[in-house]
N, C-alpha and C. Protein backbone atom coordinates (compact mmCIF):
# COMPACT_ATOMS: atom_id res chain seq x y z
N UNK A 1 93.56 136.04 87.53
CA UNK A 1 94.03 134.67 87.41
C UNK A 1 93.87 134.25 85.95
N UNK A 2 94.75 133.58 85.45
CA UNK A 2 94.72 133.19 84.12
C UNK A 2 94.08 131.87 83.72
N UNK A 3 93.46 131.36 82.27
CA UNK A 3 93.18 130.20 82.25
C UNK A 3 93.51 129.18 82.83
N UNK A 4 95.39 128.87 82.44
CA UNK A 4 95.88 128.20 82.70
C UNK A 4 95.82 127.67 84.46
N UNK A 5 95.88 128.69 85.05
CA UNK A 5 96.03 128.02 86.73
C UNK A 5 94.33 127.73 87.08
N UNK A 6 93.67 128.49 86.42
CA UNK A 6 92.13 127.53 86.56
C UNK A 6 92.29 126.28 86.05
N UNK A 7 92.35 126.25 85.13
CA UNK A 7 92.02 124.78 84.58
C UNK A 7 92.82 123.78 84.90
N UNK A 8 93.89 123.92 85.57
CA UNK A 8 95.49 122.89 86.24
C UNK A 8 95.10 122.38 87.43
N UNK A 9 93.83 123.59 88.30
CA UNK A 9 93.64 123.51 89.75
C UNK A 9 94.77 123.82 90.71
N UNK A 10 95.71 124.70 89.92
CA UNK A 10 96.80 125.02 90.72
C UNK A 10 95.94 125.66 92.14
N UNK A 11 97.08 125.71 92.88
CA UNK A 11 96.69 126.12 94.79
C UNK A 11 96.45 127.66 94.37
N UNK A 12 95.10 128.06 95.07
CA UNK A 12 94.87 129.51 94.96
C UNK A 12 95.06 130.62 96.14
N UNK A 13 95.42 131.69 96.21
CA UNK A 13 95.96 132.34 97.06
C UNK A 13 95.33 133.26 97.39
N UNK A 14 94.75 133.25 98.53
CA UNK A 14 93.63 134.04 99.63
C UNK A 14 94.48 135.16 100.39
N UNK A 15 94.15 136.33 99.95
CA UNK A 15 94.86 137.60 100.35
C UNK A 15 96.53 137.01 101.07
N UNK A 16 96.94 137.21 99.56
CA UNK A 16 98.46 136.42 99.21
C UNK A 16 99.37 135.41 100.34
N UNK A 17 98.14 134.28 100.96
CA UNK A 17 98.69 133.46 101.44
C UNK A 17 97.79 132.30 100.82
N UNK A 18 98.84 130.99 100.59
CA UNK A 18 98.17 129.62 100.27
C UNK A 18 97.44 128.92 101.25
N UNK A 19 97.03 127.94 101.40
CA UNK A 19 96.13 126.98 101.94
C UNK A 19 97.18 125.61 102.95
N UNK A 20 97.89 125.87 104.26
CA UNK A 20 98.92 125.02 104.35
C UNK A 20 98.97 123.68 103.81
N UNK A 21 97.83 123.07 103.15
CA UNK A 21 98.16 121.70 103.33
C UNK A 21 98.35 121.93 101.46
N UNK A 22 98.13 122.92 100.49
CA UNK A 22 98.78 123.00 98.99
C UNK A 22 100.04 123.75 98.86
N UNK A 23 100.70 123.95 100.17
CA UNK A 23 101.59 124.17 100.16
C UNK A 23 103.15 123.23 100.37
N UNK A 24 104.37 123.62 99.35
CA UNK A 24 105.24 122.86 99.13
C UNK A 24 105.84 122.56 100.43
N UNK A 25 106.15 121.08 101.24
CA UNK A 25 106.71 121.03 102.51
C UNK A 25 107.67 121.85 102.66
N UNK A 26 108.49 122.03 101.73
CA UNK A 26 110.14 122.43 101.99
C UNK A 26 110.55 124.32 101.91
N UNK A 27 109.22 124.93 101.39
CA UNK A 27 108.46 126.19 101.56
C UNK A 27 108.50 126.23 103.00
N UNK A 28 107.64 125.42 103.95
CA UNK A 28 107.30 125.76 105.40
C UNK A 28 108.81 125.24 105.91
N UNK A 29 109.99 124.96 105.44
CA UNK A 29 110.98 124.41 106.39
C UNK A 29 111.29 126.04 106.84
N UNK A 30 111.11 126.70 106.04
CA UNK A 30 112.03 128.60 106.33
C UNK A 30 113.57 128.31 106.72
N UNK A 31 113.61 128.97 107.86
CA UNK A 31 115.42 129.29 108.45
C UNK A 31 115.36 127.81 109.44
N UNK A 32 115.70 126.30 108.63
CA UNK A 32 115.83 125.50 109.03
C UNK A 32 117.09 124.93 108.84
N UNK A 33 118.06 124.37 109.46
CA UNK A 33 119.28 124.23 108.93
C UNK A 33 119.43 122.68 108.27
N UNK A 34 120.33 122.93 107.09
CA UNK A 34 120.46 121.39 106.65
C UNK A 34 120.32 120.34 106.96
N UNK A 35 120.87 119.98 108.02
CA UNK A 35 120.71 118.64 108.49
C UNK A 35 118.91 118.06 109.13
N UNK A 36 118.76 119.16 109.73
CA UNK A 36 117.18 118.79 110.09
C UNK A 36 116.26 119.08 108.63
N UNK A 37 116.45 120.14 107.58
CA UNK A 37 115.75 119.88 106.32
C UNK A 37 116.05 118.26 105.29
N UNK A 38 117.15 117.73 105.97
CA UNK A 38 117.44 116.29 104.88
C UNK A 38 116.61 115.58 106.16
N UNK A 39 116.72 115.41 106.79
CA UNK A 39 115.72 114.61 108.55
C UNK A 39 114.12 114.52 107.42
N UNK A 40 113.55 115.96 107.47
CA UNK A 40 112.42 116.33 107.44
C UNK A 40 112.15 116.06 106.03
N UNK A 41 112.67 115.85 104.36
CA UNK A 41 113.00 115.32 103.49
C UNK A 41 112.67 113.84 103.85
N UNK A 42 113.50 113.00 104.41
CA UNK A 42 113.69 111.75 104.92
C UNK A 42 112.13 111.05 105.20
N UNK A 43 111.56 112.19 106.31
CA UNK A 43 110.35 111.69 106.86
C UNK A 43 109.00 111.99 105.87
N UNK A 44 109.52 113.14 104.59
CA UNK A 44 108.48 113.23 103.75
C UNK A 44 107.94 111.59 102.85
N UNK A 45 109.22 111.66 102.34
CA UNK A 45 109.53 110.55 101.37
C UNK A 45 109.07 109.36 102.22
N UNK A 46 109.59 108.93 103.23
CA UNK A 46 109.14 107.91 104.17
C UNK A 46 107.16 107.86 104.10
N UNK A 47 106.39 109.31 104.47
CA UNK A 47 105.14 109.20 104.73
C UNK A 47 104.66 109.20 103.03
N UNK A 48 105.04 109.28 102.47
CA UNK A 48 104.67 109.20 101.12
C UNK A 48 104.82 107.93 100.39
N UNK A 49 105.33 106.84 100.96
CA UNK A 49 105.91 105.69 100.87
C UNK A 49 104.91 104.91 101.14
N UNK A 50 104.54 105.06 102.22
CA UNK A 50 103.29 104.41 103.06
C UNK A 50 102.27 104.73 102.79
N UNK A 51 101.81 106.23 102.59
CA UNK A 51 100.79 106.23 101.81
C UNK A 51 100.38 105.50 100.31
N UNK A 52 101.28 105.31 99.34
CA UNK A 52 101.37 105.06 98.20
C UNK A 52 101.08 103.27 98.86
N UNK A 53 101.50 102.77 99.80
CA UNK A 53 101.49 101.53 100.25
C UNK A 53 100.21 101.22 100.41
N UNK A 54 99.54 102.23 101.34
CA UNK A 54 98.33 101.80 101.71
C UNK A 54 96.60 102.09 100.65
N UNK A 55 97.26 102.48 99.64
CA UNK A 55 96.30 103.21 98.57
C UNK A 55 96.90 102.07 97.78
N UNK A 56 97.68 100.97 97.58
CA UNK A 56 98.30 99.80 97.26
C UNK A 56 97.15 99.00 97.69
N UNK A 57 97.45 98.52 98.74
CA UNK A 57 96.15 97.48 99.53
C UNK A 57 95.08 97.80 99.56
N UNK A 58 94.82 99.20 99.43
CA UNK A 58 92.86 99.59 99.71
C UNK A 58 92.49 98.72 98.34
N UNK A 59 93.53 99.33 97.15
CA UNK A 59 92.94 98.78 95.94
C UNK A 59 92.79 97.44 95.66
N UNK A 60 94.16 96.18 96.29
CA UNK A 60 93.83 95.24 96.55
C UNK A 60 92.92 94.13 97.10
N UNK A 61 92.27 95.13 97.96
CA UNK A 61 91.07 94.80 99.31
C UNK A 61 90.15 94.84 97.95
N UNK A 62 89.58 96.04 97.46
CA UNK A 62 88.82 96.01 96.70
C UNK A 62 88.53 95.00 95.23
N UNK A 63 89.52 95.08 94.81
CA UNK A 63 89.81 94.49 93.42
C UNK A 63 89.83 92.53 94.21
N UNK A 64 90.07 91.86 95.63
CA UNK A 64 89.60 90.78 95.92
C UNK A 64 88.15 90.86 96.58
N UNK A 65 87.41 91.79 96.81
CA UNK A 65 86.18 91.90 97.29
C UNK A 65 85.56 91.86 95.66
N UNK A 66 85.63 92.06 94.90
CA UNK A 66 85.17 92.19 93.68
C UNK A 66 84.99 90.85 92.99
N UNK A 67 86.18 90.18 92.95
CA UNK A 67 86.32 88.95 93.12
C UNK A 67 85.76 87.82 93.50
N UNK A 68 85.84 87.94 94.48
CA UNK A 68 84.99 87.01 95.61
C UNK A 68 83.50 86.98 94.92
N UNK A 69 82.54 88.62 94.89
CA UNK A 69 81.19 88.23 93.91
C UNK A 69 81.47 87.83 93.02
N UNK A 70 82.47 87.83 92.20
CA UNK A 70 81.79 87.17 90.59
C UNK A 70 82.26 85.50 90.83
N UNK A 71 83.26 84.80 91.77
CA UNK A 71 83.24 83.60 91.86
C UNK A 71 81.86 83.45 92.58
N UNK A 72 81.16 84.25 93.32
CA UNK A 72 79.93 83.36 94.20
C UNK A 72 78.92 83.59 93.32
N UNK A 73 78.72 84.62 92.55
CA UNK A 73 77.92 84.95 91.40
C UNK A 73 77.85 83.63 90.69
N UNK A 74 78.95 83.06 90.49
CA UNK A 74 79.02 81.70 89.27
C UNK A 74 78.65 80.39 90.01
N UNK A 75 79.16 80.45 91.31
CA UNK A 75 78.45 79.33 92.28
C UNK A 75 77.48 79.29 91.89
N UNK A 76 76.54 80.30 92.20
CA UNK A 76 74.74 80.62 92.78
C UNK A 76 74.51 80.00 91.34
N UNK A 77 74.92 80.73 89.96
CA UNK A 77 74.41 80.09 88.56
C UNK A 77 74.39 78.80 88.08
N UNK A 78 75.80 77.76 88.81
CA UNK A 78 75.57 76.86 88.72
C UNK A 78 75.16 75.99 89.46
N UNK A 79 74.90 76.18 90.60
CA UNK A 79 73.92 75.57 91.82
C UNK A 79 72.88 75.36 91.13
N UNK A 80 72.04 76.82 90.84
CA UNK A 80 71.00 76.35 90.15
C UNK A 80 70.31 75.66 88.67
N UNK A 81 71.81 75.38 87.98
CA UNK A 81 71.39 74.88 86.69
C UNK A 81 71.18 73.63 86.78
N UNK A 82 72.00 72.89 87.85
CA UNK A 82 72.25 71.55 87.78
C UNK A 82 70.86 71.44 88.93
């Protein structure tokens, strides 16, 4: 194995088969015919959509949970100054 695919973390190959889930979807379609490979295309892009959606809101959740302490943080400081 060469530097390069170490250090990239490219997918490594265990007595010359990959790992299914670093493997390219459209690799596992094999002798699939067009119309069900654009289907299965369709439903990639679709779950990849939603994922990207929901890694959207986790960060949102977080970044207003974050929030929320430093406004109650400033409450509590000025509660007690006055």
């Amino acid at each position: 194995m060469n530097a390069e695919a170490e250090s990239s973390g490219a997918a490594q190959r265990n007595n010359g088969e990959s790992a299914p889930e670093l493997a390219d979807p459209e690799d596992l379609m094999g002798d699939v015919d067009e119309e069900e490979k654009q289907k299965l295309r369709e439903q990639l892009v679709e779950e990849r959509r939603l994922d990207a959606k929901r890694k959207r809101i986790r960060m949102l959740n977080d970044l207003l949970r974050e929030l929320d302490l430093v406004v109650y943080m400033q409450l509590i400081t000025v509660y007690h100054l006055e």
